[in-house]
C-alpha atoms as a PDB file:
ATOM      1  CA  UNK A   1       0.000   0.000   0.000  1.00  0.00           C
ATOM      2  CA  UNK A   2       2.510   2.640   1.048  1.00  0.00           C
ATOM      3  CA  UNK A   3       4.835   1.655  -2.299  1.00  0.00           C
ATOM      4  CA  UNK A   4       1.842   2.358  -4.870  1.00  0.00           C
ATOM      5  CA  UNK A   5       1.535   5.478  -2.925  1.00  0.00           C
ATOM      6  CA  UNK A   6       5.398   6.059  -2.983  1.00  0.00           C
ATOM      7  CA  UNK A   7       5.731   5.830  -6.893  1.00  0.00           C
ATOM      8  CA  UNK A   8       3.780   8.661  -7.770  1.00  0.00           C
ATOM      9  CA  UNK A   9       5.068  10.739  -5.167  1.00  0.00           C
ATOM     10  CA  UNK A  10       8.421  10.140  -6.874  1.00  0.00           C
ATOM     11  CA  UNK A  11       7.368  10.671 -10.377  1.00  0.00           C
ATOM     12  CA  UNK A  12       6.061  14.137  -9.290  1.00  0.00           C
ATOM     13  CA  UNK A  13       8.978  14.987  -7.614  1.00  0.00           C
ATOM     14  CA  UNK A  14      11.478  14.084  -9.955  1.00  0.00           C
ATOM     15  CA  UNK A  15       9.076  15.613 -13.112  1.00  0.00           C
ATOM     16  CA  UNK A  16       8.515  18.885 -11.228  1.00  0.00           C
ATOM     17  CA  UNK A  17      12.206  19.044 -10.002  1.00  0.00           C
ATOM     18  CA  UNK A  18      13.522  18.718 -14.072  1.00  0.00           C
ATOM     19  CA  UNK A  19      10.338  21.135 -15.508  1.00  0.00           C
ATOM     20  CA  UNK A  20      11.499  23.865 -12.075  1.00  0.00           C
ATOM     21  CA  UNK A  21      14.591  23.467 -11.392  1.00  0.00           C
ATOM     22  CA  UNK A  22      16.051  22.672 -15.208  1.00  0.00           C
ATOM     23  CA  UNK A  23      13.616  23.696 -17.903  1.00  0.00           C
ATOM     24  CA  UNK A  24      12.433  26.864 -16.623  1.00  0.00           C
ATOM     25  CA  UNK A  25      15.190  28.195 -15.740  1.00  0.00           C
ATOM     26  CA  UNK A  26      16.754  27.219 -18.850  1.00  0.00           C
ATOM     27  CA  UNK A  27      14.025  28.827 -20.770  1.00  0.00           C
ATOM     28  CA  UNK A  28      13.812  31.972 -18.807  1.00  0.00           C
ATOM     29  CA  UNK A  29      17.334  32.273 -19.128  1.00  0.00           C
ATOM     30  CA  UNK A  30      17.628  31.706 -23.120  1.00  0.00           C
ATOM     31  CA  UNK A  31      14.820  34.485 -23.775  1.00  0.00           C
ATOM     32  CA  UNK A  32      16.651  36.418 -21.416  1.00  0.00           C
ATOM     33  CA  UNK A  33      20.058  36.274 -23.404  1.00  0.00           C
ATOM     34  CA  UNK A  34      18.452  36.107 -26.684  1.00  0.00           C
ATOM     35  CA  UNK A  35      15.742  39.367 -26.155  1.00  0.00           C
ATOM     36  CA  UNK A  36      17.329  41.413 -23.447  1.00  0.00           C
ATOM     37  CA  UNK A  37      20.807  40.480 -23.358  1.00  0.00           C
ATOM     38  CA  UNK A  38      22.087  43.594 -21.858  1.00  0.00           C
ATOM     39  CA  UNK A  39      19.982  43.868 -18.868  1.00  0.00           C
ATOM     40  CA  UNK A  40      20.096  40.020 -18.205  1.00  0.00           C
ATOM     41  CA  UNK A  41      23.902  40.461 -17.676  1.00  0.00           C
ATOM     42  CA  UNK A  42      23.881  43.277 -15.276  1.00  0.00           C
ATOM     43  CA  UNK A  43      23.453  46.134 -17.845  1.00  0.00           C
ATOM     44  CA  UNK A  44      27.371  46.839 -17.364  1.00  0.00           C
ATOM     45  CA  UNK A  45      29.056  50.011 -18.821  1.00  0.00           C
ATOM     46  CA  UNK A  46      32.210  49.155 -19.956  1.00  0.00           C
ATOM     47  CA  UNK A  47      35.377  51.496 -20.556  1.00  0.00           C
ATOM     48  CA  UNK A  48      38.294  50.352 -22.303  1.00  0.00           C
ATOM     49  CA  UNK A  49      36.825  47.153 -22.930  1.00  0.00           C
ATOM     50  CA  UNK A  50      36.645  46.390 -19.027  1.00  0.00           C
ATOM     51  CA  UNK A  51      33.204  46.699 -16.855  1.00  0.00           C
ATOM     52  CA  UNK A  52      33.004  50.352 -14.985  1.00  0.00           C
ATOM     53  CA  UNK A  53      29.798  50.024 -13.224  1.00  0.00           C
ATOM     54  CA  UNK A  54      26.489  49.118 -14.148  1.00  0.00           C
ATOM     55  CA  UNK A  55      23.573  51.483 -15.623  1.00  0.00           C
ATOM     56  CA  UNK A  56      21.133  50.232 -12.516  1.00  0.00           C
ATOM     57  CA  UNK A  57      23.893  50.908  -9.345  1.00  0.00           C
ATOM     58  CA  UNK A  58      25.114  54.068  -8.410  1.00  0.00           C
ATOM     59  CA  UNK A  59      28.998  55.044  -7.814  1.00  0.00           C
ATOM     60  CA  UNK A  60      30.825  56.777  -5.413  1.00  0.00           C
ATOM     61  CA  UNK A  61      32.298  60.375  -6.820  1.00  0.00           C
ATOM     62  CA  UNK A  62      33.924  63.280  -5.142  1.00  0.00           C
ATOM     63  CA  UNK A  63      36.297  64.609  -7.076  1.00  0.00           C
ATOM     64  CA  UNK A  64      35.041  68.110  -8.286  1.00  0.00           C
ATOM     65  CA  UNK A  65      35.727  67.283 -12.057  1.00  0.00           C
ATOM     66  CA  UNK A  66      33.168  64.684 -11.588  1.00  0.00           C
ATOM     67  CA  UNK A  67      28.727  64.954 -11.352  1.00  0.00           C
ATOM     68  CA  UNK A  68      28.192  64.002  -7.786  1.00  0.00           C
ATOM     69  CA  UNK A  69      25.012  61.541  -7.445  1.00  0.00           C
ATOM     70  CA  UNK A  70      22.919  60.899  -4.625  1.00  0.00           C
ATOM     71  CA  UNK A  71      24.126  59.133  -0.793  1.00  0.00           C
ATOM     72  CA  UNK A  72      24.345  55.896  -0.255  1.00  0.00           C
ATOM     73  CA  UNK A  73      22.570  54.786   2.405  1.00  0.00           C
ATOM     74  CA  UNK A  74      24.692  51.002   2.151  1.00  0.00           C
ATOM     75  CA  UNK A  75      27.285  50.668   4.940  1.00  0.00           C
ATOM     76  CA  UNK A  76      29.702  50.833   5.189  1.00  0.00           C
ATOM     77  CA  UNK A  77      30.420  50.233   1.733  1.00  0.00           C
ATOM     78  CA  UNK A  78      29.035  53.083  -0.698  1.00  0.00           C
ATOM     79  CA  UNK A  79      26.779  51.656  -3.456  1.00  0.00           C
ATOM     80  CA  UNK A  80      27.293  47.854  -2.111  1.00  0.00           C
ATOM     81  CA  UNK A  81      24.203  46.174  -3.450  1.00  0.00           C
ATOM     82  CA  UNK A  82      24.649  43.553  -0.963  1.00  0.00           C
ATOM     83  CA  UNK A  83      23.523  45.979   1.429  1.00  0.00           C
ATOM     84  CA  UNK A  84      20.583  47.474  -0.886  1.00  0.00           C
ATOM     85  CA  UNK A  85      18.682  49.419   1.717  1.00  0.00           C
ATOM     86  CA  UNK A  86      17.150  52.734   2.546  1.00  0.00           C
ATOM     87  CA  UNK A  87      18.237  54.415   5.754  1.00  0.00           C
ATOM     88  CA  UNK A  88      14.380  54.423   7.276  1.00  0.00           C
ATOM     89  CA  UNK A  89      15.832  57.671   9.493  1.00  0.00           C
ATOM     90  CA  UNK A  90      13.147  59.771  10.115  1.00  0.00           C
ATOM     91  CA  UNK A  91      12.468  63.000   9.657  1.00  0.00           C
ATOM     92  CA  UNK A  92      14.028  64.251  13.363  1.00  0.00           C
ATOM     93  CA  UNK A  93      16.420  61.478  13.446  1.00  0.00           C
ATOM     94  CA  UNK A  94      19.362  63.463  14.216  1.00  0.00           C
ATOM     95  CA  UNK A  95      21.346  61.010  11.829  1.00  0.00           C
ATOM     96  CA  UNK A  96      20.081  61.941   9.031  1.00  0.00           C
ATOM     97  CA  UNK A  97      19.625  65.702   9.497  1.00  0.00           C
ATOM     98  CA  UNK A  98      23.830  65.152   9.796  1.00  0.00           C
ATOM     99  CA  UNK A  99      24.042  63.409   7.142  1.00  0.00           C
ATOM    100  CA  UNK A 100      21.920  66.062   5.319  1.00  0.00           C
ATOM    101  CA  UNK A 101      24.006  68.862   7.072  1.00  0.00           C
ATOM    102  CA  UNK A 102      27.780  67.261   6.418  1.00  0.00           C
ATOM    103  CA  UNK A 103      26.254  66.242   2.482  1.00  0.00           C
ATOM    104  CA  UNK A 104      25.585  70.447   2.754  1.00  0.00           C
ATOM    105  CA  UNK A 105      28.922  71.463   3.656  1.00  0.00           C
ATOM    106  CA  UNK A 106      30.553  69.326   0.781  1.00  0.00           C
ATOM    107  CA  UNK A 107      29.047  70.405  -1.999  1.00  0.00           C
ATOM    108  CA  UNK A 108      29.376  74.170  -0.992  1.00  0.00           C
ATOM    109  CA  UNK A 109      32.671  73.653  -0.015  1.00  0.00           C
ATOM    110  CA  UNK A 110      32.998  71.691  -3.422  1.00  0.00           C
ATOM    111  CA  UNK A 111      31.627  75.079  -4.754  1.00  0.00           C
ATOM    112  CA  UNK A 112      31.565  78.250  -1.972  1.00  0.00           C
ATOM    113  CA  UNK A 113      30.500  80.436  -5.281  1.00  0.00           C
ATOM    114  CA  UNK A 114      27.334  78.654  -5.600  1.00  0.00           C
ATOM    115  CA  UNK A 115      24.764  80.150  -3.722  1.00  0.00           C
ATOM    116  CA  UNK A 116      21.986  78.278  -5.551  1.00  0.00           C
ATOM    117  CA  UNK A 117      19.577  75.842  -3.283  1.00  0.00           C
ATOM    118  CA  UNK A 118      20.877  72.629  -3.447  1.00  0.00           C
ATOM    119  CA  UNK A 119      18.722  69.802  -4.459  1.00  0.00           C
ATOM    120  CA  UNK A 120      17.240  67.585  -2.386  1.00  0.00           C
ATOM    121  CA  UNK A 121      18.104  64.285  -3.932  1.00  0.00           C
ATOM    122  CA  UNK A 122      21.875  66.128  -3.492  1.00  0.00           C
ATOM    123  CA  UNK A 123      21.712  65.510   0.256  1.00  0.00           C
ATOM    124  CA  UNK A 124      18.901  62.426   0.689  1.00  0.00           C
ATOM    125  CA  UNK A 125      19.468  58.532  -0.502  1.00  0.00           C
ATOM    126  CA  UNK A 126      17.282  56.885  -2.216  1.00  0.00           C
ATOM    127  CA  UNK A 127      14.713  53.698  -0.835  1.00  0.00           C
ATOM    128  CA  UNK A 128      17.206  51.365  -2.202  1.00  0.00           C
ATOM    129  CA  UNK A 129      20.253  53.621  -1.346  1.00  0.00           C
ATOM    130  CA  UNK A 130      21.985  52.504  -4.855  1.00  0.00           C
ATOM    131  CA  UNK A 131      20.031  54.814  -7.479  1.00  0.00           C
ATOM    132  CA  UNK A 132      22.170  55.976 -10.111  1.00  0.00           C
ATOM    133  CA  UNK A 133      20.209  58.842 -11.418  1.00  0.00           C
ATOM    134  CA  UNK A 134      19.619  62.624  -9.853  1.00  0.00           C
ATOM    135  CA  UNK A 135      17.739  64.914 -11.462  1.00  0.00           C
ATOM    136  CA  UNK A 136      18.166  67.440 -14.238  1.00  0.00           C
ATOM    137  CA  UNK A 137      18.095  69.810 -11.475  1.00  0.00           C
ATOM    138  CA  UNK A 138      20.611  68.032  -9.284  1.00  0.00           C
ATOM    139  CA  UNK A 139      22.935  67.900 -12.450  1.00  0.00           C
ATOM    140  CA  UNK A 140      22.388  71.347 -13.277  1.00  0.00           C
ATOM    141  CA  UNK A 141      23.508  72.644  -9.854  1.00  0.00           C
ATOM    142  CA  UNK A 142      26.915  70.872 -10.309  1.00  0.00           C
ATOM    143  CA  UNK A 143      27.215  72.464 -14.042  1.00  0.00           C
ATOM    144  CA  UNK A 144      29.685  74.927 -12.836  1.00  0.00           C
ATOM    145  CA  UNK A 145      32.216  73.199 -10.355  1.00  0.00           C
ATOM    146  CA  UNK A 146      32.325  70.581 -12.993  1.00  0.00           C
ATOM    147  CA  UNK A 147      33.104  72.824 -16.160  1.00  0.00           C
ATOM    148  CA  UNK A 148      35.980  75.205 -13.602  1.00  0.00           C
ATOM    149  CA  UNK A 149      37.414  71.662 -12.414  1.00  0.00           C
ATOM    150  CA  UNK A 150      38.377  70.499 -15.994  1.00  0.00           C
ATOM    151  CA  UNK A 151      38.754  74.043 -17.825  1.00  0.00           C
ATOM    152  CA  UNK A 152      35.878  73.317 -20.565  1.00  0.00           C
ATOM    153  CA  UNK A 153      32.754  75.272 -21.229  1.00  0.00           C
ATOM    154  CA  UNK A 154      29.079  75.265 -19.005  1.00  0.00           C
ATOM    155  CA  UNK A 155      27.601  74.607 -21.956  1.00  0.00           C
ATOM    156  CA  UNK A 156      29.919  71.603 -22.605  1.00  0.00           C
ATOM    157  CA  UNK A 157      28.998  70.235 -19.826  1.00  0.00           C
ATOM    158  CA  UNK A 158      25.156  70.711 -20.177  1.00  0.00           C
ATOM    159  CA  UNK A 159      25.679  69.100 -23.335  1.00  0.00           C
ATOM    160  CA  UNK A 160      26.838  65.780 -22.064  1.00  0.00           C
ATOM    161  CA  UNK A 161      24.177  65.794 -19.242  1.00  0.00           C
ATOM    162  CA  UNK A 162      21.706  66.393 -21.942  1.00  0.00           C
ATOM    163  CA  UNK A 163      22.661  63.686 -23.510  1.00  0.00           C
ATOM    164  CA  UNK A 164      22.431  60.914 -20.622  1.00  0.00           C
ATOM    165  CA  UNK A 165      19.404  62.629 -19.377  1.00  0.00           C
ATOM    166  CA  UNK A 166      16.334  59.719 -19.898  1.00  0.00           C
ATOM    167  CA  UNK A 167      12.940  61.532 -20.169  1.00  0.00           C
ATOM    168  CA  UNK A 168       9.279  59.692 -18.382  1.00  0.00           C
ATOM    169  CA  UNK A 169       8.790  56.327 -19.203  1.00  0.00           C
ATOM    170  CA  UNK A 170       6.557  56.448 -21.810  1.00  0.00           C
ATOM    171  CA  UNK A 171       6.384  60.528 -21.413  1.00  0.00           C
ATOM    172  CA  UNK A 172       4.751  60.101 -18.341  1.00  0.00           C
ATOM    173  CA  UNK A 173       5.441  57.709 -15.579  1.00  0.00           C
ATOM    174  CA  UNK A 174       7.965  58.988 -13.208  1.00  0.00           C
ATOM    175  CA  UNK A 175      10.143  61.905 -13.717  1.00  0.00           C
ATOM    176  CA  UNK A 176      13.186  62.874 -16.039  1.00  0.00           C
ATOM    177  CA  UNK A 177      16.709  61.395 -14.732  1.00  0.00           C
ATOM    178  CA  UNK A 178      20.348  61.329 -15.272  1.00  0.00           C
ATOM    179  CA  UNK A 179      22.794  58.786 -14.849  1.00  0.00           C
ATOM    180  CA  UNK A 180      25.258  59.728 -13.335  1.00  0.00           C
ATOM    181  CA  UNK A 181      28.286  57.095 -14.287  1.00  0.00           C
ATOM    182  CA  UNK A 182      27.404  57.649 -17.888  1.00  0.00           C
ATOM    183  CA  UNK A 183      28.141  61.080 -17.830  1.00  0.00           C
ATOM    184  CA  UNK A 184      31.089  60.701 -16.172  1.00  0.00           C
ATOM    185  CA  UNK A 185      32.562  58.651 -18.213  1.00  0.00           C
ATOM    186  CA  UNK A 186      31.657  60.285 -21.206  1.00  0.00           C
ATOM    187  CA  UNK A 187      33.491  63.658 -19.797  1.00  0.00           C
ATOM    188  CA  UNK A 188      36.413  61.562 -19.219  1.00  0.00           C
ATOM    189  CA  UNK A 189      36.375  59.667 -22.619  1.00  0.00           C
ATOM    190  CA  UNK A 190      34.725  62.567 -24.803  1.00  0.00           C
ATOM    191  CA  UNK A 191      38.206  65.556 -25.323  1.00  0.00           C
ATOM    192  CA  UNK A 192      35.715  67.244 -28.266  1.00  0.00           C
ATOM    193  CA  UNK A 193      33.826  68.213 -24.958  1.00  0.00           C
ATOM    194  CA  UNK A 194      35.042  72.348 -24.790  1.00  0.00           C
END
């Protein structure tokens, strides 16, 4: 009695280990590779033919030549998306209004001409504390420090931002965005940029 019960317990098992554990990922995998190849492999951005970052995982920048993106709220690694979290500080916590407040000092101290209000996503991390984008607005406030820190134009600049900025999805979810490795390593790579 308990064998004739046994054998189809086994059949079941070993069918719905090979169609869940082998076919489907197998499957999943080859549409994957074969329709979105670059986002199944990390959506990497690669210069000189090795990876720099991915397009999905913000990067750590604080040199003044470079766009600055938002904090990290990973620790205490920056941008370690092992540690993909947000900070849940509160409003009062008194953490995070330092955070805010030291974020504050840098980026005037980065640029003490630049009286302009700074952005919030400039001094806040994001709910996963990896985004790579800020906004046009973010990007624009660093415009300046940016184009005195490696002698080209403003307009140079705004050029390259422009060019990395992704509008809505579908011209209407969300808001505008720029990512902020790509233009990095486009100032870097681009020496037309004046």
């Amino acid at each position: 009695m308990i064998r004739e019960q046994l054998k189809p317990t086994f059949i079941s098992f070993f069918l719905l280990t090979v169609i869940t554990g082998i076919l489907y990922p197998l499957s999943v995998t080859g549409i994957a590779q074969t329709f979105f190849k670059n986002q199944a492999n990390g959506s990497l951005i690669f210069k000189q033919g090795q990876p720099a970052g991915s397009s999905l995982i913000g990067q750590f920048f604080d040199d003044p030549k470079y766009l600055w993106g938002r904090l990290s709220a990973s620790s205490p690694i920056p941008f370690n998306a092992a540690a993909s979290t947000g900070s849940n500080f509160g409003p009062m916590n008194p953490n995070l209004l330092n955070t805010v407040q030291t974020r504050i000092r840098d980026l005037r101290n980065a640029d003490p001409g630049n009286n302009t209000p700074i952005p919030v996503d400039l001094v806040t991390a994001s709910a996963s504390g990896l985004d790579p984008h800020i906004s046009p607005t973010a990007a624009e406030y660093q415009v300046s420090r940016i184009a005195r820190a490696r002698k080209i134009s403003e307009e140079g600049v705004r050029s390259v931002i422009r060019q990395h900025t992704q509008d809505r999805l579908f011209g209407i979810i969300g808001e505008p965005v720029v990512n902020v490795l790509e233009v990095n390593l486009h100032l870097d790579r681009d020496k037309k940029v004046r």
